[in-house]
Protein backbone atom coordinates (compact mmCIF):
# COMPACT_ATOMS: atom_id res chain seq x y z
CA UNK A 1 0.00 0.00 0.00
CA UNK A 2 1.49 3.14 -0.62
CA UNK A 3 1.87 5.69 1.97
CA UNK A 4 -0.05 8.61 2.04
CA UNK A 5 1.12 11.48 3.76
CA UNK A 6 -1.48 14.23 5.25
CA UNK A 7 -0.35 17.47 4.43
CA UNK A 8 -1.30 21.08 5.51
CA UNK A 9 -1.84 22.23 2.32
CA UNK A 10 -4.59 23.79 3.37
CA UNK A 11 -8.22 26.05 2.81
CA UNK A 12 -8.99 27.95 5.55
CA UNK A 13 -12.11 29.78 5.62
CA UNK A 14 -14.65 31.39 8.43
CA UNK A 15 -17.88 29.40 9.02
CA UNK A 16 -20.29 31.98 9.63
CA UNK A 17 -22.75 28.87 11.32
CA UNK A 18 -20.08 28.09 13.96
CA UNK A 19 -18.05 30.87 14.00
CA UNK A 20 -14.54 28.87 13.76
CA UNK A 21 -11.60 28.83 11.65
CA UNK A 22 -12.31 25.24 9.80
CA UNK A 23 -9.25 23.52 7.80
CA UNK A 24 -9.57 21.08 5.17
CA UNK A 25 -6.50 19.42 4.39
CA UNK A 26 -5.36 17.59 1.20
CA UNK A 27 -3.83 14.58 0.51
CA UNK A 28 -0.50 13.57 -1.17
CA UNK A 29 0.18 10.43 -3.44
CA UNK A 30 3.42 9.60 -2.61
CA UNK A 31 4.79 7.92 -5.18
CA UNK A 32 8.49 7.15 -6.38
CA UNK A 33 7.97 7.50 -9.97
CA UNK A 34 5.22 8.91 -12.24
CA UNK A 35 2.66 6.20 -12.68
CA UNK A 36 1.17 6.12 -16.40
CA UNK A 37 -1.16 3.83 -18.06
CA UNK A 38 -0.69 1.07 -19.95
CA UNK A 39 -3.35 2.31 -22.26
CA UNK A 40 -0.72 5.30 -23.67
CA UNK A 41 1.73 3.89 -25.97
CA UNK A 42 4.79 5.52 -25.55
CA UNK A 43 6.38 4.84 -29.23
CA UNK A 44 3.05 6.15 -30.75
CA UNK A 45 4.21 8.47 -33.48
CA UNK A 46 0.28 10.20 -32.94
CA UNK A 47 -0.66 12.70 -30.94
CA UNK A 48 -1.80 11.44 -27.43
CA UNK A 49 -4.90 12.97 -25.55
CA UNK A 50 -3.62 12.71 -21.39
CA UNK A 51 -5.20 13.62 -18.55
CA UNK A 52 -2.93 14.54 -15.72
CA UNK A 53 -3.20 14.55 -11.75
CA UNK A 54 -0.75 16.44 -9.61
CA UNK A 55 0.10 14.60 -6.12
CA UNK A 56 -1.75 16.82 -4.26
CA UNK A 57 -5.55 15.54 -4.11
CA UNK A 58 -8.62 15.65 -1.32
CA UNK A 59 -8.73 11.81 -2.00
CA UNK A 60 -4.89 10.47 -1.71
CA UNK A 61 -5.62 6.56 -1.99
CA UNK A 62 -8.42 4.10 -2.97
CA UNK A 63 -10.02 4.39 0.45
CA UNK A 64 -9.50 8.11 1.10
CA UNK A 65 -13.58 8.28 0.31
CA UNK A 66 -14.72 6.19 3.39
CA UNK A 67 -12.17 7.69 5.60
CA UNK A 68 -12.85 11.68 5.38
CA UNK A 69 -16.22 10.81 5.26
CA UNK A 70 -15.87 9.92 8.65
CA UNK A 71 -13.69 12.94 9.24
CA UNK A 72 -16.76 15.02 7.99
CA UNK A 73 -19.07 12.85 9.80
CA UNK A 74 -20.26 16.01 11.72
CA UNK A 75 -20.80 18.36 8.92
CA UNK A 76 -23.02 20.44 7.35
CA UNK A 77 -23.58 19.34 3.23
CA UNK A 78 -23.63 23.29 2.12
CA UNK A 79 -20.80 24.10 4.55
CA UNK A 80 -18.78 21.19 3.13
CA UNK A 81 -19.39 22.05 -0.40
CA UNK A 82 -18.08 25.45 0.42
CA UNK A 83 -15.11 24.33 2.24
CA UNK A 84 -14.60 21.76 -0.24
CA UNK A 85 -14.71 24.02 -3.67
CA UNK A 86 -12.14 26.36 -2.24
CA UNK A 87 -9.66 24.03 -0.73
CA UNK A 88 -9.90 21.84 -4.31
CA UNK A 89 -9.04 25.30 -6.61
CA UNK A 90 -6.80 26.51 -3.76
CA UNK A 91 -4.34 23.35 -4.94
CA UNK A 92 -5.05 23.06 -8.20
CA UNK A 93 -3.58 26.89 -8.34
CA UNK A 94 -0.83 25.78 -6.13
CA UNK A 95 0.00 22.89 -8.34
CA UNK A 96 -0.24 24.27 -11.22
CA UNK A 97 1.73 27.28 -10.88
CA UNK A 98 4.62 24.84 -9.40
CA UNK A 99 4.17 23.54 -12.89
CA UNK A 100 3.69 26.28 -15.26
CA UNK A 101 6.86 27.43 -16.27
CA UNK A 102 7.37 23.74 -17.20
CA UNK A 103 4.80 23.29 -18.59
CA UNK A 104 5.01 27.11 -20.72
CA UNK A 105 7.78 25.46 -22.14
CA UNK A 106 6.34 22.45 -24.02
CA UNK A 107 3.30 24.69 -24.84
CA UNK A 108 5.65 27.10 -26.40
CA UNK A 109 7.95 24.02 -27.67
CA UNK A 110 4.83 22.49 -29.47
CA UNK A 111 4.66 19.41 -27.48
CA UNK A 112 1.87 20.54 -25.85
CA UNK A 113 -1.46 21.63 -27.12
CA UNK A 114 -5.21 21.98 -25.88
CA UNK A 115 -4.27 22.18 -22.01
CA UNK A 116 -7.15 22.96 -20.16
CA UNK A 117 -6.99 22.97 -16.28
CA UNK A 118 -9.42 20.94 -13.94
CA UNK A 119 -9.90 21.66 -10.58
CA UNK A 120 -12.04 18.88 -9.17
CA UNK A 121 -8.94 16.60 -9.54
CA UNK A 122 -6.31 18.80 -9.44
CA UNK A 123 -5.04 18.51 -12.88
CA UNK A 124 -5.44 19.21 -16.30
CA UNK A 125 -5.76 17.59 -20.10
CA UNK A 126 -3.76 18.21 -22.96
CA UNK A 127 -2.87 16.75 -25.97
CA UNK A 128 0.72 15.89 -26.42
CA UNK A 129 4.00 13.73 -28.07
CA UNK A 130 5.77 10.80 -27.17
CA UNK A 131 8.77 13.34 -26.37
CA UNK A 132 5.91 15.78 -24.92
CA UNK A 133 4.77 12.82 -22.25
CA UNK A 134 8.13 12.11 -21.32
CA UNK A 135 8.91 15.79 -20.78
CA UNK A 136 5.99 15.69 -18.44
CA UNK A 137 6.21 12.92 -16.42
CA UNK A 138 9.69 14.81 -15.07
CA UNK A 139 7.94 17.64 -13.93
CA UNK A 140 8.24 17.99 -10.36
CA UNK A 141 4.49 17.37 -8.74
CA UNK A 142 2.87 15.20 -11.36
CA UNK A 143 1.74 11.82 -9.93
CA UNK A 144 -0.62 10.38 -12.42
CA UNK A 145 -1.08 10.28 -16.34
CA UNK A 146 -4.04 8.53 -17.50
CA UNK A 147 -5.24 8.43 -21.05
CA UNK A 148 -7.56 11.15 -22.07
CA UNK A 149 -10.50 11.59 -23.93
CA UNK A 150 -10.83 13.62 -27.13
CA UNK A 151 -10.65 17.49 -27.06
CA UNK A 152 -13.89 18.65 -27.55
CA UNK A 153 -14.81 20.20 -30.59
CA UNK A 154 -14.66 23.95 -31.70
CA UNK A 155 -17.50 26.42 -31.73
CA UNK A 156 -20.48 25.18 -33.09
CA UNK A 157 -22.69 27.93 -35.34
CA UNK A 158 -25.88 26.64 -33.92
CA UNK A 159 -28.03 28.97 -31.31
CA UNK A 160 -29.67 27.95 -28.56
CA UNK A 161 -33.36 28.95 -27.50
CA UNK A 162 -33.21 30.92 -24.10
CA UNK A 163 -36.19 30.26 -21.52
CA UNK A 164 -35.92 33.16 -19.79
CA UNK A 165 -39.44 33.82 -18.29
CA UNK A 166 -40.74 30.08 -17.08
CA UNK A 167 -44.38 30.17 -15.51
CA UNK A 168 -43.50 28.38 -12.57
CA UNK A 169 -45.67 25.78 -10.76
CA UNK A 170 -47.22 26.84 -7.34
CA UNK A 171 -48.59 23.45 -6.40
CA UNK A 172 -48.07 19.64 -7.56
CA UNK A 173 -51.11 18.48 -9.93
CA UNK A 174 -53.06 15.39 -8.85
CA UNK A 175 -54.61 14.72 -11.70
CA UNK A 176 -53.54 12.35 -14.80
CA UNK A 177 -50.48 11.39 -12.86
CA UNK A 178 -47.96 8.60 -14.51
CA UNK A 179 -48.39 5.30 -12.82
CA UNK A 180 -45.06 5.35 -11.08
CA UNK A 181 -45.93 8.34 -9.34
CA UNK A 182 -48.05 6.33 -7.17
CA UNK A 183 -46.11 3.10 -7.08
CA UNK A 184 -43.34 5.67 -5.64
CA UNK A 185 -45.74 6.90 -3.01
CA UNK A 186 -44.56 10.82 -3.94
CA UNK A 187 -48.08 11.56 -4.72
CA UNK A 188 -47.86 10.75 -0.97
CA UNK A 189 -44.86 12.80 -0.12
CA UNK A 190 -46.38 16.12 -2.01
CA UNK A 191 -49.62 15.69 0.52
CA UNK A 192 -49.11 14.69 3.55
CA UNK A 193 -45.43 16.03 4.35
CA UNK A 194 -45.83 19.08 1.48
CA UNK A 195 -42.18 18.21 0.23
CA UNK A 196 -41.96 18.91 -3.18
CA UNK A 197 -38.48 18.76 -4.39
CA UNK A 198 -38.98 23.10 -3.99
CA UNK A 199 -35.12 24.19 -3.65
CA UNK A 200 -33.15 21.32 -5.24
CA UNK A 201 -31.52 21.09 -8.86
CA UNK A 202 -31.02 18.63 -10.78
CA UNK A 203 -28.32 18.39 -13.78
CA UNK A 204 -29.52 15.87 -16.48
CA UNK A 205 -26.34 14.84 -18.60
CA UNK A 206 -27.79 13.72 -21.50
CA UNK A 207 -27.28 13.42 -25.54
CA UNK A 208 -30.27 15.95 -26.96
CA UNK A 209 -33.18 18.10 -25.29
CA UNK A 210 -36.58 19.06 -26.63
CA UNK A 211 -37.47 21.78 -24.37
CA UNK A 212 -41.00 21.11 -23.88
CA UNK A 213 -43.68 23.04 -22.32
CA UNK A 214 -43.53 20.79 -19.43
CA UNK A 215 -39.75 21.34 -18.95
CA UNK A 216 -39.82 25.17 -19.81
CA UNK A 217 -41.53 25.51 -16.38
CA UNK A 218 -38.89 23.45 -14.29
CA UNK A 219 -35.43 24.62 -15.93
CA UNK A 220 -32.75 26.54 -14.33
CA UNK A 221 -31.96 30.01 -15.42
CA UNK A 222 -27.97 30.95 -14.51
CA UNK A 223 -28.99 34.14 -12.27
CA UNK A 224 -25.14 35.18 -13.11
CA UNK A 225 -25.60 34.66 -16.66
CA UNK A 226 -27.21 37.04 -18.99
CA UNK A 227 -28.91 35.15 -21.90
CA UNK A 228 -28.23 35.84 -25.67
CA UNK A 229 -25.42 38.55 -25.33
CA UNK A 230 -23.07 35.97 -27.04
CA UNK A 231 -21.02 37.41 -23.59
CA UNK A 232 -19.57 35.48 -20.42
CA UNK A 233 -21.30 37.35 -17.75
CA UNK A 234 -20.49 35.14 -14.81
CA UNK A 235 -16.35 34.43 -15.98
CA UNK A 236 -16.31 30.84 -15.76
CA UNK A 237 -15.66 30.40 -19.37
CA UNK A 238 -18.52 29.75 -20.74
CA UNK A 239 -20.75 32.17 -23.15
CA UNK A 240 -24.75 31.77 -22.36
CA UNK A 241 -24.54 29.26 -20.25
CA UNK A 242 -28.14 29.94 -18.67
CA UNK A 243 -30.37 26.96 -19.27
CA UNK A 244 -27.38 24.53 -19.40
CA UNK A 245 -24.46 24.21 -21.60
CA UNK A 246 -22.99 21.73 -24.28
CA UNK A 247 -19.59 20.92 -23.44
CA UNK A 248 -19.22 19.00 -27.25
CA UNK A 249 -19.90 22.18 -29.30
CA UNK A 250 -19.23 24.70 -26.52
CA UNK A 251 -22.14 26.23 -27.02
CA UNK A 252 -25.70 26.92 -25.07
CA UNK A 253 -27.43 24.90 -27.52
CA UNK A 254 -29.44 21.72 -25.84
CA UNK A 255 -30.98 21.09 -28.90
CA UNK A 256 -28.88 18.76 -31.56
CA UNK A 257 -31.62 16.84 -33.24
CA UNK A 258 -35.08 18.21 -34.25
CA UNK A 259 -37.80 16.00 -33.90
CA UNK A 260 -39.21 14.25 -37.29
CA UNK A 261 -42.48 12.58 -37.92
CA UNK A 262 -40.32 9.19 -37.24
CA UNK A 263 -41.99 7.73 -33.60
CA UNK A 264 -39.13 5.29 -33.43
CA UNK A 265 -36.30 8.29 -34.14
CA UNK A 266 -38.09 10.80 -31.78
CA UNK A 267 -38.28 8.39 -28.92
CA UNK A 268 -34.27 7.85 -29.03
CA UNK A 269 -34.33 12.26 -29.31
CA UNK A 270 -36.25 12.91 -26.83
CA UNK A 271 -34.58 10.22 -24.22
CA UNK A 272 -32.74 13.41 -21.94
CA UNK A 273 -36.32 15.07 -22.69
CA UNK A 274 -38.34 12.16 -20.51
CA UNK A 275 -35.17 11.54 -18.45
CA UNK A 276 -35.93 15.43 -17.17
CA UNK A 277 -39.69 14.71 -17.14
CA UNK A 278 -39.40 12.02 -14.93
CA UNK A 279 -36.97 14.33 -12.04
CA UNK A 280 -38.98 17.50 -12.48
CA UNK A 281 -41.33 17.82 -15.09
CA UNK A 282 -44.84 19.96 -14.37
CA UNK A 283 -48.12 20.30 -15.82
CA UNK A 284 -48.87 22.68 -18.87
CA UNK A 285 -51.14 24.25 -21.07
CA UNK A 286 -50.83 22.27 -24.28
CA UNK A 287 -52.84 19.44 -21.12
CA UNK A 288 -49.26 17.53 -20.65
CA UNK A 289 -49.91 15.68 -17.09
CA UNK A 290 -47.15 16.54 -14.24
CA UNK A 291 -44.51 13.50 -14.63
CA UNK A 292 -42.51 15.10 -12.12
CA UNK A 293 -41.59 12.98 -8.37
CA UNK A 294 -40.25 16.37 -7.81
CA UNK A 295 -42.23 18.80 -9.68
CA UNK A 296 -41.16 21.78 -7.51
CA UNK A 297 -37.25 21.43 -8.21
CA UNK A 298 -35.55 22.93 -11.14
CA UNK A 299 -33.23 21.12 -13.92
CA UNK A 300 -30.49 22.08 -16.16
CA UNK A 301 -28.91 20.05 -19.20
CA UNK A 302 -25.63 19.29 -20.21
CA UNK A 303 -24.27 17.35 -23.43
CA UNK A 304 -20.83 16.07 -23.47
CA UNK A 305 -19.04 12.74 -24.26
CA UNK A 306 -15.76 13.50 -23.36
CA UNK A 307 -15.10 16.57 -21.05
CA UNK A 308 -16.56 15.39 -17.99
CA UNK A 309 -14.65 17.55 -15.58
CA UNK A 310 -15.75 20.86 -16.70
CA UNK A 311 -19.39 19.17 -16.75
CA UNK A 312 -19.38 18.20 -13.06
CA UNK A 313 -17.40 21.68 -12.07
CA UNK A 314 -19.97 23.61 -13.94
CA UNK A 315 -22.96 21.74 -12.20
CA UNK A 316 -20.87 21.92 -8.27
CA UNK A 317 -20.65 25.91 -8.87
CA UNK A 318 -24.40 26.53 -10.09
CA UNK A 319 -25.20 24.94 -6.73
CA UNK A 320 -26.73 22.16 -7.90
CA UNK A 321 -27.90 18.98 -5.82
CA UNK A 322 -27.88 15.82 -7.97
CA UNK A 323 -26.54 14.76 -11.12
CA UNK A 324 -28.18 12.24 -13.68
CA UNK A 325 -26.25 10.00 -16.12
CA UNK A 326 -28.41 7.93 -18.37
CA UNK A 327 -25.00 6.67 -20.10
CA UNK A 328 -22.65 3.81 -19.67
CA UNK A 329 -19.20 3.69 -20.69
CA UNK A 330 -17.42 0.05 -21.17
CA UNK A 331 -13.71 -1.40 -21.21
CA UNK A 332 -12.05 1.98 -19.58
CA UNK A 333 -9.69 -0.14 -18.09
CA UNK A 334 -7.53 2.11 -15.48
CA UNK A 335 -9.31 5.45 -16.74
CA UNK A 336 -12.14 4.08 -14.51
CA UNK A 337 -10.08 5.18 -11.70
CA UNK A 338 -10.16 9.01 -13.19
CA UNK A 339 -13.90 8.99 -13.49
CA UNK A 340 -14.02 7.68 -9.87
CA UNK A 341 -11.67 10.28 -8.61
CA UNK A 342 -13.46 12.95 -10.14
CA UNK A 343 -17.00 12.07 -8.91
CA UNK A 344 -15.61 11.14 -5.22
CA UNK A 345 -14.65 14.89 -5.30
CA UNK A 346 -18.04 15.52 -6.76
CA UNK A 347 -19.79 13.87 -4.24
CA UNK A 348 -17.32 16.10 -1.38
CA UNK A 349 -19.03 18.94 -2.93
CA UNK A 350 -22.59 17.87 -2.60
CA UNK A 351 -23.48 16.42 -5.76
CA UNK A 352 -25.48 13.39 -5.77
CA UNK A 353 -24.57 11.30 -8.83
CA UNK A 354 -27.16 8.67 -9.91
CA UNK A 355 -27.21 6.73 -12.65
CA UNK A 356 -29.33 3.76 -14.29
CA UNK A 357 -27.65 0.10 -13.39
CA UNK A 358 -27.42 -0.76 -16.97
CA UNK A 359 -29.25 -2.95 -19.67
CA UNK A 360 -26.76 -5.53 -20.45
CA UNK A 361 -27.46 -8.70 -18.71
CA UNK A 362 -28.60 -10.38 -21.52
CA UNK A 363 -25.32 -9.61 -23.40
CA UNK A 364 -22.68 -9.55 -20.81
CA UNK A 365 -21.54 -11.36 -17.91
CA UNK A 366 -20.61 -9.72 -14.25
CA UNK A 367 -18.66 -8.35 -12.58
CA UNK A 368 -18.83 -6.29 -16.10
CA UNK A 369 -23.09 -5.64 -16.78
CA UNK A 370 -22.49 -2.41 -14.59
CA UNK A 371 -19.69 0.29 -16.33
CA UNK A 372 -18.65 3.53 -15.22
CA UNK A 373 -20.38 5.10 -14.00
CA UNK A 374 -23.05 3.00 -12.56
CA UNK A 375 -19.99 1.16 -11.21
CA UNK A 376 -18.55 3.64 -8.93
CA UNK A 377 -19.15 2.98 -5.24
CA UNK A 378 -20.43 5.20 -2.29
CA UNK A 379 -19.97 8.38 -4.56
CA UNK A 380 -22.66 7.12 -7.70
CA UNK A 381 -26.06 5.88 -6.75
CA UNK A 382 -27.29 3.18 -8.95
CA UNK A 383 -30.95 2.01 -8.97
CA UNK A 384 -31.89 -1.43 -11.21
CA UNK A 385 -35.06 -1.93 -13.01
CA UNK A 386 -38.28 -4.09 -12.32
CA UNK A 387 -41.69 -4.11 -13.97
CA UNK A 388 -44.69 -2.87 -12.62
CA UNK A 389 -45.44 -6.14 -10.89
CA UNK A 390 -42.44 -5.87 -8.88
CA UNK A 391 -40.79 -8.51 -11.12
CA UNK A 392 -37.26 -8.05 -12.34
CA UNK A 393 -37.15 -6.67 -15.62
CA UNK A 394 -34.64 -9.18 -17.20
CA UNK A 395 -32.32 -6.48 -19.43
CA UNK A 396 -31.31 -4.88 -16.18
CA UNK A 397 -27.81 -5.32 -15.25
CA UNK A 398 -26.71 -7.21 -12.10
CA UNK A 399 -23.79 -6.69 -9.46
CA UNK A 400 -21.22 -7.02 -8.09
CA UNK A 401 -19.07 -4.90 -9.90
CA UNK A 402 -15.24 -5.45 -9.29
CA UNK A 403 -12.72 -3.00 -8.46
CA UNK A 404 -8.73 -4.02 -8.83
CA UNK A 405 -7.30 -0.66 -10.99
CA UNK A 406 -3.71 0.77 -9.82
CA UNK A 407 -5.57 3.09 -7.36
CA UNK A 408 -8.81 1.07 -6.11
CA UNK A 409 -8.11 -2.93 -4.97
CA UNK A 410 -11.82 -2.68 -3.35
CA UNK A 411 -12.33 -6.11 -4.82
CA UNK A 412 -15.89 -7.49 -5.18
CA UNK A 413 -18.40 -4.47 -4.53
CA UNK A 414 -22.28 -4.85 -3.90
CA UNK A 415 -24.31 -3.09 -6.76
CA UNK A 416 -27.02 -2.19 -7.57
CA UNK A 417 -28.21 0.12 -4.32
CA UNK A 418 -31.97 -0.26 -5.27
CA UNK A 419 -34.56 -0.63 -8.03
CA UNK A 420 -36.82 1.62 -10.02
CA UNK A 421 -39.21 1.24 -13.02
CA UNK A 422 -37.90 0.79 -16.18
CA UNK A 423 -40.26 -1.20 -18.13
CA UNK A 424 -43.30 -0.15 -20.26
CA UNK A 425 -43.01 3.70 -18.85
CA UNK A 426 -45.30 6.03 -20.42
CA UNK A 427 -43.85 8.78 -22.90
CA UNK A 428 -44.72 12.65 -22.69
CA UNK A 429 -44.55 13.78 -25.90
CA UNK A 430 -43.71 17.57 -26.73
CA UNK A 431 -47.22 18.09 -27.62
CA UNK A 432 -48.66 17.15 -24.53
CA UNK A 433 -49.35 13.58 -25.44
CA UNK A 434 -49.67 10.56 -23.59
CA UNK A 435 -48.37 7.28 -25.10
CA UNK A 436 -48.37 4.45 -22.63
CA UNK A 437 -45.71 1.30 -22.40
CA UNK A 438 -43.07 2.82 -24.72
CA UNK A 439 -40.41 3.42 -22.55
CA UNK A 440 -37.99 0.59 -21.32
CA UNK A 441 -34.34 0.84 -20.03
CA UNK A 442 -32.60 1.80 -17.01
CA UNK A 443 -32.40 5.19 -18.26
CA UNK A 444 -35.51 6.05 -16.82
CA UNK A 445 -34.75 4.30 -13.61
CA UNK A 446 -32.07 6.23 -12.74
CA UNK A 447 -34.14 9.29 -13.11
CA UNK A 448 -36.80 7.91 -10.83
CA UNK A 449 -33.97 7.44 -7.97
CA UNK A 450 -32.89 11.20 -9.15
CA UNK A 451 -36.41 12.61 -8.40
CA UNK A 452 -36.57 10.75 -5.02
CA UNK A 453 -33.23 12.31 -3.57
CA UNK A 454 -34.50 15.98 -4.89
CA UNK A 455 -37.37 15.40 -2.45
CA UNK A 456 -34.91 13.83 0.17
CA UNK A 457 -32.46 17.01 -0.02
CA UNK A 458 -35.89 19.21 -0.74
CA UNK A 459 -37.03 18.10 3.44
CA UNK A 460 -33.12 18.55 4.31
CA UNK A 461 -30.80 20.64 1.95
CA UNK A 462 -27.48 19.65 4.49
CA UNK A 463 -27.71 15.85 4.29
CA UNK A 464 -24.59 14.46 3.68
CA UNK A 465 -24.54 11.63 0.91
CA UNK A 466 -23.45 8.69 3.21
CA UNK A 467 -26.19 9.51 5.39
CA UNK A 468 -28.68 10.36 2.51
CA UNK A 469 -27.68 6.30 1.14
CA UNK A 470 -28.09 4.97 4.57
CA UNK A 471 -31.75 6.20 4.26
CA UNK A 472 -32.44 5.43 1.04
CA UNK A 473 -31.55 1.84 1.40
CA UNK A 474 -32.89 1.08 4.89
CA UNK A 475 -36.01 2.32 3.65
CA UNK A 476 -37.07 0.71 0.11
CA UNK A 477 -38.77 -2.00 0.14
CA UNK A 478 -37.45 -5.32 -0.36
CA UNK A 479 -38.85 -6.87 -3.63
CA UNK A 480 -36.49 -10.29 -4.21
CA UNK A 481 -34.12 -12.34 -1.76
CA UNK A 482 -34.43 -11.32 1.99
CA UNK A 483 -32.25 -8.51 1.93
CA UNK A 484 -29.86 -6.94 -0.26
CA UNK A 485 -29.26 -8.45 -3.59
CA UNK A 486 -27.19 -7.88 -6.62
CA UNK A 487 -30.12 -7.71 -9.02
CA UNK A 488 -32.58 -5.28 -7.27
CA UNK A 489 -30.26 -3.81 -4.63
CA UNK A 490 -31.87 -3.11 -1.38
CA UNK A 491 -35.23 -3.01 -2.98
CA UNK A 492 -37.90 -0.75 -4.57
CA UNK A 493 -37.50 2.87 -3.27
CA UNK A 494 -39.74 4.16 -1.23
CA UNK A 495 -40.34 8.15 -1.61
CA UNK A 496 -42.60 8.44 1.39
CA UNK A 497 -40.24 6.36 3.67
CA UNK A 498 -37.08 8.04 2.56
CA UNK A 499 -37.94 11.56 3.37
CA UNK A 500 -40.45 10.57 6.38
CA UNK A 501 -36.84 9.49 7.97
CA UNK A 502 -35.00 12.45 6.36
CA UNK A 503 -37.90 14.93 8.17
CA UNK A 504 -37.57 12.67 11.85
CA UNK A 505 -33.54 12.72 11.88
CA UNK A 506 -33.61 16.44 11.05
CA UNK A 507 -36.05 17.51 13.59
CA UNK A 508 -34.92 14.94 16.65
């Protein structure tokens, strides 16, 4: 095991709740050489697309997570986040201005191009040489290269539609509610303990959105951000980022794919459409029914397949609350490890990532049905699929997922956490439309867990997320084997339960 060595490379900042000077330290991978992966090859006469951590990190080792969440047992989740966002960009400018003349050098040199900076790992991305890689791996500070994604793309000339005036909802609807509403019991939630996900947002990471008139009354508007100026109001990079942003075309624009008078075409466009739906979507005046578990809360979109980092960085500082991924990525190898990192941090800074469980047991065996990031323990909530009779629905992937990279030797981990439809769930369509049974996948579980938490952090906006998945499993409802299982988790979840509990541990 290596050693990790606590270091008082601190962020120290006044909580105004306790009135105390509070330190959070990082962590250092100490390491005696530069570990890269065995995905780069070295004699590649290509360019290589790297992602680099420096040694410094909140997370040192594979079991860093567990640990400080202990250390933080006693905290606040909005005082954490706070603590946490400034002592994470207090060492990433530490870091990297250790290496930046280095670094200068090979920019200026040519063997480095595209570097872009992350702060939720400490590190950054760049695109670079054989000679380039082997110029970096002697900088003084660098601890781990993994292999990187593409760059995303330049400037796309497509323009975004702003919702800048949304007629918000007052009150959850009753009426012509989705079936899974009630099978949820947050129908439940909404009238007898008046929690209706009011205060929470939730980032959908998705591939396309149809802004619907459903959705136009739930989505975020960036209250930093000034709409349509083609200007970065708020200085965090990003031009119009006030609905959402799309990370692949760096652009506002949620909408890549128009809808065609193809049902089979505009069911696969609007799958982040019914994902949203499903968190937060609200009655409207075209007569679409409320979908929403948590009509109250407020969404935002994001497209991107490769820049992930600037994704989850742009969702921790818009203050948002959870984070769904209706995606699965196989066969990263040791670049699981980065995604892990960078959603442990994630989860330090109050976002709760949830994600579907995955549709590939009928095509792959375990410990592999479950990818990143469904895979990722404690800091990624995963929720497998049954049928409305309670049944397993047999595409849905099954646990336990194994964990033996260079970083994580967890071993065998139990996965799925718990279940949620995903079979024969009706479709709103962007004309207010109901078409039953024609939704199937785990995509649409995971947003189902999604909705539940917004509720959950709706009745307590400081849970912390170990505390938040102690609840949430010890009170669904156990649908399979006695007890937890690697096909439905800990069971179906259980809206009313889960925040009843939230409500009696906040008020004891």
């Amino acid at each position: 095991m290596k050693q990790l060595i606590l270091t008082l490379f601190t962020c120290t900042i006044l909580c105004t709740q306790a009135k105390t000077i509070k330190l959070i330290t990082t962590e250092k991978i100490d390491t005696k050489k530069v570990w890269i992966s065995p995905k780069i090859k070295t004699n590649n006469k290509q360019p290589i697309n790297i992602t680099i951590w420096f040694d410094q990190q909140l997370l040192g080792d594979g079991k860093a997570y567990n640990r400080r969440s202990k250390e933080f047992s006693k905290s606040r989740r909005r005082e954490l986040r706070t603590l946490v966002i400034s002592a994470l960009k207090k060492a990433s400018d530490k870091s990297y201005n250790s290496a930046k003349p280095d670094l200068t050098k090979l920019q200026e040199s040519g063997d480095i191009k595209s570097l872009k900076r992350h702060w939720i790992i400490n590190g950054f991305s760049c695109t670079t040489t054989s000679k380039g890689l082997q110029s970096i791996a002697k900088i003084k500070g660098i601890s781990k290269i993994f292999y990187g994604d593409n760059p995303r793309p330049s400037l796309s000339k497509q323009k975004a539609t702003f919702i800048t005036k949304p007629d918000r909802p007052t009150e959850p609807s009753t009426k012509n509610l989705p079936w899974y509403i009630s099978k949820l019991n947050a129908d439940k939630v909404w009238k007898e303990l008046s929690i209706t996900g009011q205060g929470t947002l939730n980032i959908v990471h998705d591939i396309n959105f149809i802004i619907t008139p459903s959705l136009a009354r739930t989505i975020y508007n960036n209250p930093k951000e000034i709409p349509n100026n083609n200007k970065d109001d708020d200085r965090n990079g990003l031009i119009d980022d006030y609905n959402g942003f799309n990370f692949n075309t760096n652009n506002p624009n949620l909408t890549i794919s128009a809808l065609t008078s193809d049902p089979i075409t505009d069911r696969k466009k609007l799958h982040g459409t019914s994902c949203a739906q499903i968190i937060c979507g609200a009655t409207a005046t075209n007569g679409a029914p409320q979908f929403g578990i948590a009509p109250m809360s407020r969404w935002a979109g994001i497209i991107t397949n490769s820049n992930i980092e600037s994704a989850i960085e742009w969702a921790i500082e818009q203050g948002a609350d959870t984070y769904s991924m209706s995606f699965s990525r196989p066969n990263l190898g040791e670049e699981r490890s980065h995604w892990r990192k960078v959603m442990e941090h994630g989860s330090f800074c109050g976002i709760f990532f949830v994600s579907g469980a995955g549709n590939f047991a009928q095509t792959t065996k375990t410990p592999v049905q479950m990818r990143i990031p469904e895979d990722i323990p404690e800091a990624v909530f995963a929720a497998a699929g049954v049928q409305q009779d309670l049944s397993r629905t047999p595409f849905s992937s099954k646990g336990p997922v194994e964990w033996n990279t260079e970083l994580y030797q967890d071993g065998s981990i139990q996965k799925p956490e718990v279940s949620a439809f995903n079979h024969k769930v009706p479709l709103l369509t962007p004309d207010g439309k109901v078409t039953p049974d024609k939704l199937n996948g785990n995509s649409f579980a995971g947003p189902m867990l999604c909705g539940t938490i917004s509720l959950m952090l709706s009745a307590d906006p400081d849970l912390l997320p170990w505390d938040l998945k102690e609840i949430i499993t010890s009170t669904a409802t156990d649908i399979a084997a006695p007890g937890v299982d690697f096909e439905t988790g800990h069971g179906l979840i259980n809206c009313y339960a889960a925040v009843k509990e939230v409500l009696r541990r906040k008020n004891k």
